[in-house]
N, C-alpha and C. Protein backbone atom coordinates (compact mmCIF):
# COMPACT_ATOMS: atom_id res chain seq x y z
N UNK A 1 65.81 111.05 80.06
CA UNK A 1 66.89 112.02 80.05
C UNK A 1 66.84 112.80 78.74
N UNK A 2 67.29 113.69 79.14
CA UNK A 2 66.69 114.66 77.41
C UNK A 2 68.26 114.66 77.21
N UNK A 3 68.09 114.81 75.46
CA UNK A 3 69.23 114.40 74.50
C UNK A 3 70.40 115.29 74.81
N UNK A 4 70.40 116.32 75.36
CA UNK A 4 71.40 117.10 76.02
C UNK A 4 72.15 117.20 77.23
N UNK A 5 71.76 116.24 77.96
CA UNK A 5 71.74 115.96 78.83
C UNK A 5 72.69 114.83 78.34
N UNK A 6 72.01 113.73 77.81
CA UNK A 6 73.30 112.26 77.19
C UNK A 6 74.55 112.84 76.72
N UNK A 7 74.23 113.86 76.02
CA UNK A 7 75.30 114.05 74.82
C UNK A 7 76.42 114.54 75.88
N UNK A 8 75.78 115.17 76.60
CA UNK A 8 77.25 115.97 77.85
C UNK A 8 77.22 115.02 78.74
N UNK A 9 76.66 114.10 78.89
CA UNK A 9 77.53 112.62 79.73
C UNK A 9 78.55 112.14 79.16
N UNK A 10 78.24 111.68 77.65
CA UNK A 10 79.01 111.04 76.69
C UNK A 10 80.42 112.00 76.39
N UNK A 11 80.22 113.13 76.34
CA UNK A 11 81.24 114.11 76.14
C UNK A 11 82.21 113.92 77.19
N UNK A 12 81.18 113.79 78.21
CA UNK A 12 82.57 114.28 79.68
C UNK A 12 83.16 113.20 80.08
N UNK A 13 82.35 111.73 79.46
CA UNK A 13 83.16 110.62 79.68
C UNK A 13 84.27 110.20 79.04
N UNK A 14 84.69 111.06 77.31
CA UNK A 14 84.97 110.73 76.54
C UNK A 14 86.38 111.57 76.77
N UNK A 15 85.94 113.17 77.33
CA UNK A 15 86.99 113.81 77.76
C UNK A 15 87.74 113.63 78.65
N UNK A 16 87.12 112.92 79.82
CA UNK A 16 87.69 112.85 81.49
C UNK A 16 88.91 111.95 81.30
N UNK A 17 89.06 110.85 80.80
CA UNK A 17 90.34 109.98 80.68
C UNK A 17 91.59 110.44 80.34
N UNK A 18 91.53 111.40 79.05
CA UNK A 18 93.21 111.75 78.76
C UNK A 18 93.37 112.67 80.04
N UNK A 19 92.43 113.51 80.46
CA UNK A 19 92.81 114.36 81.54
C UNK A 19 92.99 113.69 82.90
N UNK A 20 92.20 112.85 83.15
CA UNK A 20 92.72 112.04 84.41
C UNK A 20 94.52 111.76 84.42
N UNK A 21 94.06 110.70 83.02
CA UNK A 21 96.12 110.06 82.68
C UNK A 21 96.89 111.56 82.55
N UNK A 22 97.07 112.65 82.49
CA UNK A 22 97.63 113.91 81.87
C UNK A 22 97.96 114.15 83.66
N UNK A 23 96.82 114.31 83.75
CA UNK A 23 97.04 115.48 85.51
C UNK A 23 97.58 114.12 86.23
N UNK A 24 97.34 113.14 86.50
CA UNK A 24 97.32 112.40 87.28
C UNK A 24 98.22 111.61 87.76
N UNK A 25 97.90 110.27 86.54
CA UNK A 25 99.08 109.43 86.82
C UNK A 25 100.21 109.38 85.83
N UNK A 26 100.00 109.73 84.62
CA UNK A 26 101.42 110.36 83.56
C UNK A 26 102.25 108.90 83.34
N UNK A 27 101.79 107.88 82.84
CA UNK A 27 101.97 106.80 82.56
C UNK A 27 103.35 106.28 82.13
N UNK A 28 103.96 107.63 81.11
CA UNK A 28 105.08 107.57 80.30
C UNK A 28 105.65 107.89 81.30
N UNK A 29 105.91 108.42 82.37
CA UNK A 29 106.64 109.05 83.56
C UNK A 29 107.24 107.97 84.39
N UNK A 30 106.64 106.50 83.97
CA UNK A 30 106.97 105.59 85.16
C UNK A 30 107.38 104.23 84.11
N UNK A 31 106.89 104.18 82.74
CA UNK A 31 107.49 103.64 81.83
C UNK A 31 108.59 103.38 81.22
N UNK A 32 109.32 104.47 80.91
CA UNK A 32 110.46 105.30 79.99
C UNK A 32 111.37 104.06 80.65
N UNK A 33 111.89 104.05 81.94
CA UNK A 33 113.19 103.51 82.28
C UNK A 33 112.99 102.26 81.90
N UNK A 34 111.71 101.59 82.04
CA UNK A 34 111.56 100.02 81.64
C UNK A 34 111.13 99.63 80.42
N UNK A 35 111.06 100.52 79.70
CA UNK A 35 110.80 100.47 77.87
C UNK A 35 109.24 99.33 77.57
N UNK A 36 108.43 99.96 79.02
CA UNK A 36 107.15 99.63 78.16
C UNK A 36 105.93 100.24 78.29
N UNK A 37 104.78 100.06 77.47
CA UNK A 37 103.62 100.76 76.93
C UNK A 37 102.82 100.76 78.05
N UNK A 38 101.62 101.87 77.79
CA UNK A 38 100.50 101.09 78.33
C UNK A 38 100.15 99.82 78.58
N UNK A 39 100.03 99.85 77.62
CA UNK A 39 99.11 98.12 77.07
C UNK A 39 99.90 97.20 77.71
N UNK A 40 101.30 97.04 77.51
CA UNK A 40 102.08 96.02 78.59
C UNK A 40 101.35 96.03 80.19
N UNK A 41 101.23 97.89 80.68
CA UNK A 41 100.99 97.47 82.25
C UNK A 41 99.69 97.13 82.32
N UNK A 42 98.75 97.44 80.93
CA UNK A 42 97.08 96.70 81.00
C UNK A 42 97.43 95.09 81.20
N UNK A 43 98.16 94.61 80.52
CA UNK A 43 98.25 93.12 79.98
C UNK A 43 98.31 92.72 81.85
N UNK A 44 99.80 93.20 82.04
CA UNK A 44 99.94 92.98 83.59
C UNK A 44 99.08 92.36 84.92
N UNK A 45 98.46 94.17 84.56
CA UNK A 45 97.59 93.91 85.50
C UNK A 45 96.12 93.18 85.35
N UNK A 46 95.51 93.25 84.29
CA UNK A 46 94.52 91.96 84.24
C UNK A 46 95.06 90.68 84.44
N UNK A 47 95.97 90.11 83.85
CA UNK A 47 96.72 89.16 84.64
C UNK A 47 96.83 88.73 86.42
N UNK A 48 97.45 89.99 86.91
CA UNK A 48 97.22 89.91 88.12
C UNK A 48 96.37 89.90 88.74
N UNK A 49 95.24 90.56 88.36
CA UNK A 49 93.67 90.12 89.04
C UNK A 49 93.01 88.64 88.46
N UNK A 50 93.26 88.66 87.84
CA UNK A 50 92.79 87.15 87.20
C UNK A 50 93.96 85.54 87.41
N UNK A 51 94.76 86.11 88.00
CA UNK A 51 96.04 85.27 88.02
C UNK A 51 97.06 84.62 86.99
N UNK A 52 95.63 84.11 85.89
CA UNK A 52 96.02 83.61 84.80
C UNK A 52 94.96 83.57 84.09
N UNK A 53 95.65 84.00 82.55
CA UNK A 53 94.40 84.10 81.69
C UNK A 53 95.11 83.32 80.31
N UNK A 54 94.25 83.28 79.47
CA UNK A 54 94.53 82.73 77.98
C UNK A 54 94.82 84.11 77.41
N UNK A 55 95.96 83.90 76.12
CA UNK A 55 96.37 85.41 75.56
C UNK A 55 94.93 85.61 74.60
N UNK A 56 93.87 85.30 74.36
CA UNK A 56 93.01 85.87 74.02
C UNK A 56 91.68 85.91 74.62
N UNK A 57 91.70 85.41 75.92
CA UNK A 57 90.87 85.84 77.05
C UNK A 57 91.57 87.24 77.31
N UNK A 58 92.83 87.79 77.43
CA UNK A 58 93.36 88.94 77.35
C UNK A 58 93.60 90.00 76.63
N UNK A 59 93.45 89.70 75.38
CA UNK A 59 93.02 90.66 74.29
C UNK A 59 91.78 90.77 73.71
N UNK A 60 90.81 89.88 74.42
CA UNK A 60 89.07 90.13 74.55
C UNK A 60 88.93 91.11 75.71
N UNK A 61 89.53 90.67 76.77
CA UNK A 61 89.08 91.83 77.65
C UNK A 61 89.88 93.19 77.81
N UNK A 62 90.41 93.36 76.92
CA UNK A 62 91.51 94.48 76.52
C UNK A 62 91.09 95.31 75.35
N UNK A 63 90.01 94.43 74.62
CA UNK A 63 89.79 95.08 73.02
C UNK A 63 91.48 95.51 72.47
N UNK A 64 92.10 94.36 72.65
CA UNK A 64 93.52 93.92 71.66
C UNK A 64 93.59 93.28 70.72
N UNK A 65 93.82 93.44 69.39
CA UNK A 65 93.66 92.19 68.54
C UNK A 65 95.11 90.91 68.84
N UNK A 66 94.35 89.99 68.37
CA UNK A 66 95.43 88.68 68.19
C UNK A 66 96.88 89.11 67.64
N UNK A 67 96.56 89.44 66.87
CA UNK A 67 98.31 89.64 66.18
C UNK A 67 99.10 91.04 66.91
N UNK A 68 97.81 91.95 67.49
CA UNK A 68 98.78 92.74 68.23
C UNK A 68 99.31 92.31 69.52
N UNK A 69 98.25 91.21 69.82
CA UNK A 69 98.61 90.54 71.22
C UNK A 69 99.75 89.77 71.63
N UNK A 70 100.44 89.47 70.20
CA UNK A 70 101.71 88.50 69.92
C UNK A 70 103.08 89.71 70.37
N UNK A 71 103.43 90.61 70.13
CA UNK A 71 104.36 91.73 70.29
C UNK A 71 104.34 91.53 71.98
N UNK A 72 103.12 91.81 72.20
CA UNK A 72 103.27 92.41 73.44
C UNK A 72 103.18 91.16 74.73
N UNK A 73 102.72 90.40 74.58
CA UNK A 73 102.95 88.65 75.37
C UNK A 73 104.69 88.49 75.03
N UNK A 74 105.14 88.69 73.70
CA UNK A 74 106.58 88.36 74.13
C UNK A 74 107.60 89.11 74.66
N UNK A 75 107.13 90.51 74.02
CA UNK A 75 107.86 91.55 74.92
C UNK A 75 107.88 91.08 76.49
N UNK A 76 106.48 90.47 77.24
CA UNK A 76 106.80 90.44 78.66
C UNK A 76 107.51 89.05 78.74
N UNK A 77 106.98 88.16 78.06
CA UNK A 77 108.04 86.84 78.37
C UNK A 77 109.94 87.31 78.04
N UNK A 78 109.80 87.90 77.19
CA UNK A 78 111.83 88.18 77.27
C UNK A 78 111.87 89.19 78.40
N UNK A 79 111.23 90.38 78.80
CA UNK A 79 111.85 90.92 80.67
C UNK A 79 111.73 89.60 80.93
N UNK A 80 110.52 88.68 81.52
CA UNK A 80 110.85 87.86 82.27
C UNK A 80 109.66 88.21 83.21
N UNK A 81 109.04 88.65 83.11
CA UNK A 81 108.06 89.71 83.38
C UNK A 81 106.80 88.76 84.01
N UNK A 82 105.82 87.93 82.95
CA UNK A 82 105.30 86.76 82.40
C UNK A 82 105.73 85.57 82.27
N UNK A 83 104.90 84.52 82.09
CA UNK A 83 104.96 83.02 81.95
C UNK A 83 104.23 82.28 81.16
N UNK A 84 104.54 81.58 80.41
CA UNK A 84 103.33 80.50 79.66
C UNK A 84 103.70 79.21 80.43
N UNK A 85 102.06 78.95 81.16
CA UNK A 85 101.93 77.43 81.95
C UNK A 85 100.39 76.91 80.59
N UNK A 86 100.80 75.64 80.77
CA UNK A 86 99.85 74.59 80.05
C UNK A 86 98.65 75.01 80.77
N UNK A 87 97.22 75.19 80.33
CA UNK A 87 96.50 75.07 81.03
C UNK A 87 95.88 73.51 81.68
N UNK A 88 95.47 73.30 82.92
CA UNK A 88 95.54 72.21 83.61
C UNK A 88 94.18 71.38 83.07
N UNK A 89 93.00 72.21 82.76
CA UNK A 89 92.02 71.67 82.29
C UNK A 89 91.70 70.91 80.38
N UNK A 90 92.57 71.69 79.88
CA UNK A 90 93.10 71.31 78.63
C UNK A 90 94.37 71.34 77.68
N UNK A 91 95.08 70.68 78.04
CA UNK A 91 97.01 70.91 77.59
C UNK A 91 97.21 70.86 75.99
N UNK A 92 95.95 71.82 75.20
CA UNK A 92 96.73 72.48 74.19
C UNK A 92 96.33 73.69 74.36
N UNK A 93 95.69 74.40 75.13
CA UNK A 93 95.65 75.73 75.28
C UNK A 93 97.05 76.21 76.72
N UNK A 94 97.55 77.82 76.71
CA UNK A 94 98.25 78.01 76.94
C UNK A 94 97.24 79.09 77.70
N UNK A 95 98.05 79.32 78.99
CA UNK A 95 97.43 80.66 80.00
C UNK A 95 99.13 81.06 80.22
N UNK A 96 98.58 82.59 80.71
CA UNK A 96 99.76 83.33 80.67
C UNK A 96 99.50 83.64 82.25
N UNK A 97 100.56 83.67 83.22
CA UNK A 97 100.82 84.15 84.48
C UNK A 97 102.22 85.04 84.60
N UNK A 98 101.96 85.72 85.90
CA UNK A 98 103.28 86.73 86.20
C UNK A 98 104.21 85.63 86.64
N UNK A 99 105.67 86.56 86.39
CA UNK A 99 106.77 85.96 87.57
C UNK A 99 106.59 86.71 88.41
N UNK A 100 107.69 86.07 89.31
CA UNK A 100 107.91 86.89 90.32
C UNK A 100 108.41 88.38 90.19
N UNK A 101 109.16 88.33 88.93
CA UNK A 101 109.58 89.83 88.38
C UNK A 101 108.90 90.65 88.45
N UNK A 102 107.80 89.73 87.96
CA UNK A 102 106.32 91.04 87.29
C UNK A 102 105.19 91.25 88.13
N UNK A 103 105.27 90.31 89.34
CA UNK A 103 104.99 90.77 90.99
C UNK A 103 105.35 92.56 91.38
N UNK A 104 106.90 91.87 91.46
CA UNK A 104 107.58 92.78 92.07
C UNK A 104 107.25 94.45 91.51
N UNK A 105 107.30 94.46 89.75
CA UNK A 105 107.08 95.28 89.02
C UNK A 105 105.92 96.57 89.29
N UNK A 106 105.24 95.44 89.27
CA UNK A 106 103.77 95.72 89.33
C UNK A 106 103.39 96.68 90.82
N UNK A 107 104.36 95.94 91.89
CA UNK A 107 104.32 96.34 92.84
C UNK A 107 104.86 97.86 92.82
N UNK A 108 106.17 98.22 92.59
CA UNK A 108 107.15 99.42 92.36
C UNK A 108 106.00 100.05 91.41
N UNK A 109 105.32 100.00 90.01
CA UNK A 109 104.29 100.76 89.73
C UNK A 109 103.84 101.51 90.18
N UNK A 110 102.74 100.33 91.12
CA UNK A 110 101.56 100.79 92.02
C UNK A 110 102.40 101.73 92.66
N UNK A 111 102.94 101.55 93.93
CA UNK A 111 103.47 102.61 94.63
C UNK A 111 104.31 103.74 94.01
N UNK A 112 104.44 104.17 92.97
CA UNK A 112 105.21 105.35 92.22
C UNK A 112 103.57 105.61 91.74
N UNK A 113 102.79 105.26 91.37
CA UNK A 113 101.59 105.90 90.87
C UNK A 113 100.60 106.46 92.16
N UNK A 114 101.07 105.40 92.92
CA UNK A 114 100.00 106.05 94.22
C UNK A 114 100.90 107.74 95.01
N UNK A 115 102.24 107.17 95.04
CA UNK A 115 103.02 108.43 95.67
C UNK A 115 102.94 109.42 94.86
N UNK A 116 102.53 109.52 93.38
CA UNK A 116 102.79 110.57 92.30
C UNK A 116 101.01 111.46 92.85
N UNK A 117 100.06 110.45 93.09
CA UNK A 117 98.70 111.08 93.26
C UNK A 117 98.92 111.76 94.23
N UNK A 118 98.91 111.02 95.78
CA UNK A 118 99.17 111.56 96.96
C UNK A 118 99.93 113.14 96.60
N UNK A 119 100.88 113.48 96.02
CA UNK A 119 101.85 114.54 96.29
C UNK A 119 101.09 115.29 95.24
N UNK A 120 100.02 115.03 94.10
CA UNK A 120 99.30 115.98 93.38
C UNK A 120 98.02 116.61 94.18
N UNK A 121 97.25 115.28 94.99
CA UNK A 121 96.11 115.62 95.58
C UNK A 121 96.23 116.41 97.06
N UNK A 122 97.98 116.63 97.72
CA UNK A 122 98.20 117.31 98.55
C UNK A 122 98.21 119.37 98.07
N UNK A 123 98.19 119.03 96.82
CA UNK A 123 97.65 120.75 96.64
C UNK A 123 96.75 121.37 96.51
N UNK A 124 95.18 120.29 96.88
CA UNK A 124 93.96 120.61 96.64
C UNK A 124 93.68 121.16 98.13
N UNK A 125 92.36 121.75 98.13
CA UNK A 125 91.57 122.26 99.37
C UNK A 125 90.98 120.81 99.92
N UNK A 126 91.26 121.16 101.57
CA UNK A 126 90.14 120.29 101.80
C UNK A 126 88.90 120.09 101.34
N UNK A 127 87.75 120.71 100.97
CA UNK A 127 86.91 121.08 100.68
C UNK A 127 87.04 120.00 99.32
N UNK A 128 87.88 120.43 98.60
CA UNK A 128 88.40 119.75 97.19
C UNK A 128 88.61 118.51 97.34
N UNK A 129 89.28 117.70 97.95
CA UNK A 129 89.40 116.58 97.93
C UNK A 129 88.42 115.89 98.54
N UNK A 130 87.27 116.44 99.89
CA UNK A 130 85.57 115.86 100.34
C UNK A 130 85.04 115.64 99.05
N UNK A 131 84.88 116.35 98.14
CA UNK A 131 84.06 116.80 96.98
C UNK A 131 84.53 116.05 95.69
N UNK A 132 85.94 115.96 95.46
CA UNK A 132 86.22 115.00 94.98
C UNK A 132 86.23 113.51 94.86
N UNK A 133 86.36 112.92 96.75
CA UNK A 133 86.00 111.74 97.28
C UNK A 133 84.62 110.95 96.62
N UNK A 134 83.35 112.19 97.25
CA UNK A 134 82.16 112.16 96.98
C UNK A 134 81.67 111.58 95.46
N UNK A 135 82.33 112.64 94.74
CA UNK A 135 81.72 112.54 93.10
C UNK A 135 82.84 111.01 92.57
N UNK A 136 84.26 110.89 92.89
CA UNK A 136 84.36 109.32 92.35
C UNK A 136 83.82 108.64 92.64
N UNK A 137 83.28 108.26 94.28
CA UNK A 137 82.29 107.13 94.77
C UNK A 137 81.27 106.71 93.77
N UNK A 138 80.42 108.28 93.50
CA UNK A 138 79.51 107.77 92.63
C UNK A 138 79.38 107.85 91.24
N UNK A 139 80.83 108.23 90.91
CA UNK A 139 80.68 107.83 89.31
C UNK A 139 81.17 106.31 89.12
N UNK A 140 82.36 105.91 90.48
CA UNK A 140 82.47 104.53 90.36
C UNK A 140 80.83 103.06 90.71
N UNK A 141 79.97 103.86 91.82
CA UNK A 141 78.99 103.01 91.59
C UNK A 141 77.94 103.30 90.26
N UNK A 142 78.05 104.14 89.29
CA UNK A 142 77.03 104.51 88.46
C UNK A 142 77.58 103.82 87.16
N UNK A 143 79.07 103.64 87.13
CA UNK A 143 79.97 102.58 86.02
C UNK A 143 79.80 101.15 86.55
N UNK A 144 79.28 100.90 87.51
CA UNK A 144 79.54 99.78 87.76
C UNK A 144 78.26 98.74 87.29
N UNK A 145 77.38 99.95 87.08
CA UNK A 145 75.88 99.82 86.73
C UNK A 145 75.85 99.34 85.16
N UNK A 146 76.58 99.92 84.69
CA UNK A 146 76.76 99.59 82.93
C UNK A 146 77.78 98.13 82.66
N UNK A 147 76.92 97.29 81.89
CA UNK A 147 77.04 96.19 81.02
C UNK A 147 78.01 96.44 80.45
């Protein structure tokens, strides 16, 4: 690949995110009433795919540091949000799981983020949204390719 070629991969990968979150899903838009960050609904939802994790199995796969990881684990344990269970394989380490709160949460999210897309991607062309379909498919299998 010639060096101009990388450099405007690297560029457009570097650019595409605030504009995705900007046009898209507008993060602070669905936050504000429940007084929390990003990083809370990151914490969340790796949680929820993983069920339960250690708080620094979660700020490894977050690129969070430890001491910032402390704010934001208790912020969700006082909503109520989160849980600390013993882990079963060794009872001095601690894994963090959802409540049922932060089920539910998570749930109301998702669907305010999916209804916010739907009613943005209803002003595109057909044409626009084939073409759009197309090119996420394969930027999602071409990321999936990278280590």
């Amino acid at each position: 690949m010639e060096n101009k070629d990388f450099e405007s991969v690297v560029d457009s990968l570097f650019s595409i995110l605030p504009v995705f979150s900007k046009k898209l899903i507008r993060p602070d838009k669905y936050n504000e009433n429940i007084g929390l960050s990003q990083s809370h609904f990151q914490v969340l939802f790796l949680i929820e795919d993983s069920e339960q994790l250690s708080i620094s199995e979660i700020g490894k796969q977050l690129c969070i540091s430890k001491p910032n990881m402390t704010p934001i684990v208790r912020k969700l344990i006082n909503k109520k949000l989160i849980k600390k269970i013993r882990n079963e394989e060794d009872k001095r380490y601690i894994n963090i799981k959802l409540t049922k709160k932060g089920k539910e949460l998570i749930e109301k999210h998702k669907e305010s983020v999916t209804n916010n897309l739907k009613s943005k991607l209803l002003d595109l062309e057909d044409n626009d949204i084939t073409d759009l379909s197309i090119s996420l498919k394969t930027v999602k299998e071409i990321l999936l390719k990278i280590e």
